[in-house]
Protein backbone atom coordinates (compact mmCIF):
# COMPACT_ATOMS: atom_id res chain seq x y z
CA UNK A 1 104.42 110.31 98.65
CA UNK A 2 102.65 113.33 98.31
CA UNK A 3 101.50 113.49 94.74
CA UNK A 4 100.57 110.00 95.90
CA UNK A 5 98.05 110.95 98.66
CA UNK A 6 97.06 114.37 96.85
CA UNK A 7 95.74 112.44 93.80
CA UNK A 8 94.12 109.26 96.17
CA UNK A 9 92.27 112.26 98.54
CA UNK A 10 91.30 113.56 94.37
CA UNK A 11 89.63 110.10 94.48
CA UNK A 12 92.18 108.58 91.90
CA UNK A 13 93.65 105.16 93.06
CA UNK A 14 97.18 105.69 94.12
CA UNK A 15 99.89 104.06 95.50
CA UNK A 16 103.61 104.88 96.17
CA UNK A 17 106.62 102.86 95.59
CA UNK A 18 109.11 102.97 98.51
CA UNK A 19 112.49 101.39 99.65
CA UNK A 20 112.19 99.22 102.93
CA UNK A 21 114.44 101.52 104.83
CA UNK A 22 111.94 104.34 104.07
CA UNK A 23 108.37 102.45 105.83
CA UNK A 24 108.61 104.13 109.02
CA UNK A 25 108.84 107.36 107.92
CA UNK A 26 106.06 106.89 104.71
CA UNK A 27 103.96 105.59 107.71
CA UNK A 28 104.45 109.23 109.61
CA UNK A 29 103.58 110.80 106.38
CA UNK A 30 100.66 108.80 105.50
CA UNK A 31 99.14 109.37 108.99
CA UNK A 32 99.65 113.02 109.01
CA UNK A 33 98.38 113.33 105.86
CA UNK A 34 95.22 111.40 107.20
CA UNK A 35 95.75 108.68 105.24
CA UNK A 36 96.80 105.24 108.17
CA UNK A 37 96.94 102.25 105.88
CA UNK A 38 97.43 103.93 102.69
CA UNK A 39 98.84 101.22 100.20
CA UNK A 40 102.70 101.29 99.99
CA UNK A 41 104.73 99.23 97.30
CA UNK A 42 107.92 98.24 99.58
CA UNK A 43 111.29 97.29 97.69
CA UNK A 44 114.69 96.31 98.96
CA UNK A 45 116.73 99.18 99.47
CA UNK A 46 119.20 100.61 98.51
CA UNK A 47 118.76 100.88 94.40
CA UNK A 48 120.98 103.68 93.60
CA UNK A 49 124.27 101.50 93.06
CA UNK A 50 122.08 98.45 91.68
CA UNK A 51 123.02 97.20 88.33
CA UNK A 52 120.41 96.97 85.56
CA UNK A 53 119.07 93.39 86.21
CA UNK A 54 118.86 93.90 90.04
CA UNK A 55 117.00 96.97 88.98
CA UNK A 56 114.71 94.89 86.62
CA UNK A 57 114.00 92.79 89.74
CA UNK A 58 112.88 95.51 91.71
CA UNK A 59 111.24 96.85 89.42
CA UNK A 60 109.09 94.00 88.20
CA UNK A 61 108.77 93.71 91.78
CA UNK A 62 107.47 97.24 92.69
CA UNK A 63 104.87 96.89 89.67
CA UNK A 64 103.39 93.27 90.95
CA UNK A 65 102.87 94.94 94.45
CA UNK A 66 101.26 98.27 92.42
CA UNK A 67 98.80 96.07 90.62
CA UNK A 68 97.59 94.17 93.64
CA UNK A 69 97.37 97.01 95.86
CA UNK A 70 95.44 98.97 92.65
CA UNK A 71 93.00 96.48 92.40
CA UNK A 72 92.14 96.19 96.38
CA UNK A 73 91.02 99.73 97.42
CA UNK A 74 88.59 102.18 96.53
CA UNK A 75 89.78 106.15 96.04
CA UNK A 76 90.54 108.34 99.42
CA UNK A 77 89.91 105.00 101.42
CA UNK A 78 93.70 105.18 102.58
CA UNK A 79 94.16 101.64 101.54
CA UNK A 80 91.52 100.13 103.70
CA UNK A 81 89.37 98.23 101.75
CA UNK A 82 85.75 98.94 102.16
């Protein structure tokens, strides 16, 4: 998360890639960081006892989401689209 908002505030496009049981507390970090809204990638949790096609999944997964949210926002915007 922070390399994440350290390089979108550097005004390259970012994004992090998070487990659902982790939102709320991305959200806290995101808004202290003065970043509301910045773009999140949001897979099932948990991963660490997945086996390597469930991780393939959520992978492929996490990398749609990271393309779309790429594409939508301009640098340091936080996510919110101009």
């Amino acid at each position: 998360m922070h390399d994440a908002i350290t390089a979108e505030k550097a005004g390259v496009v970012a994004t992090a890639i998070i487990t659902d049981r982790f939102v709320q507390t991305a959200q806290a970090m995101t808004q202290v960081a003065g970043m509301p809204g910045f773009p999140l990638a949001v897979i099932p949790h948990p991963i660490s006892d997945n086996d390597d096609v469930l991780l393939r999944v959520k992978a492929a997964e996490a990398l749609r989401q990271c393309a779309a949210l790429l594409v939508r926002h301009e640098p340091g915007s936080g996510g919110n689209s101009p």
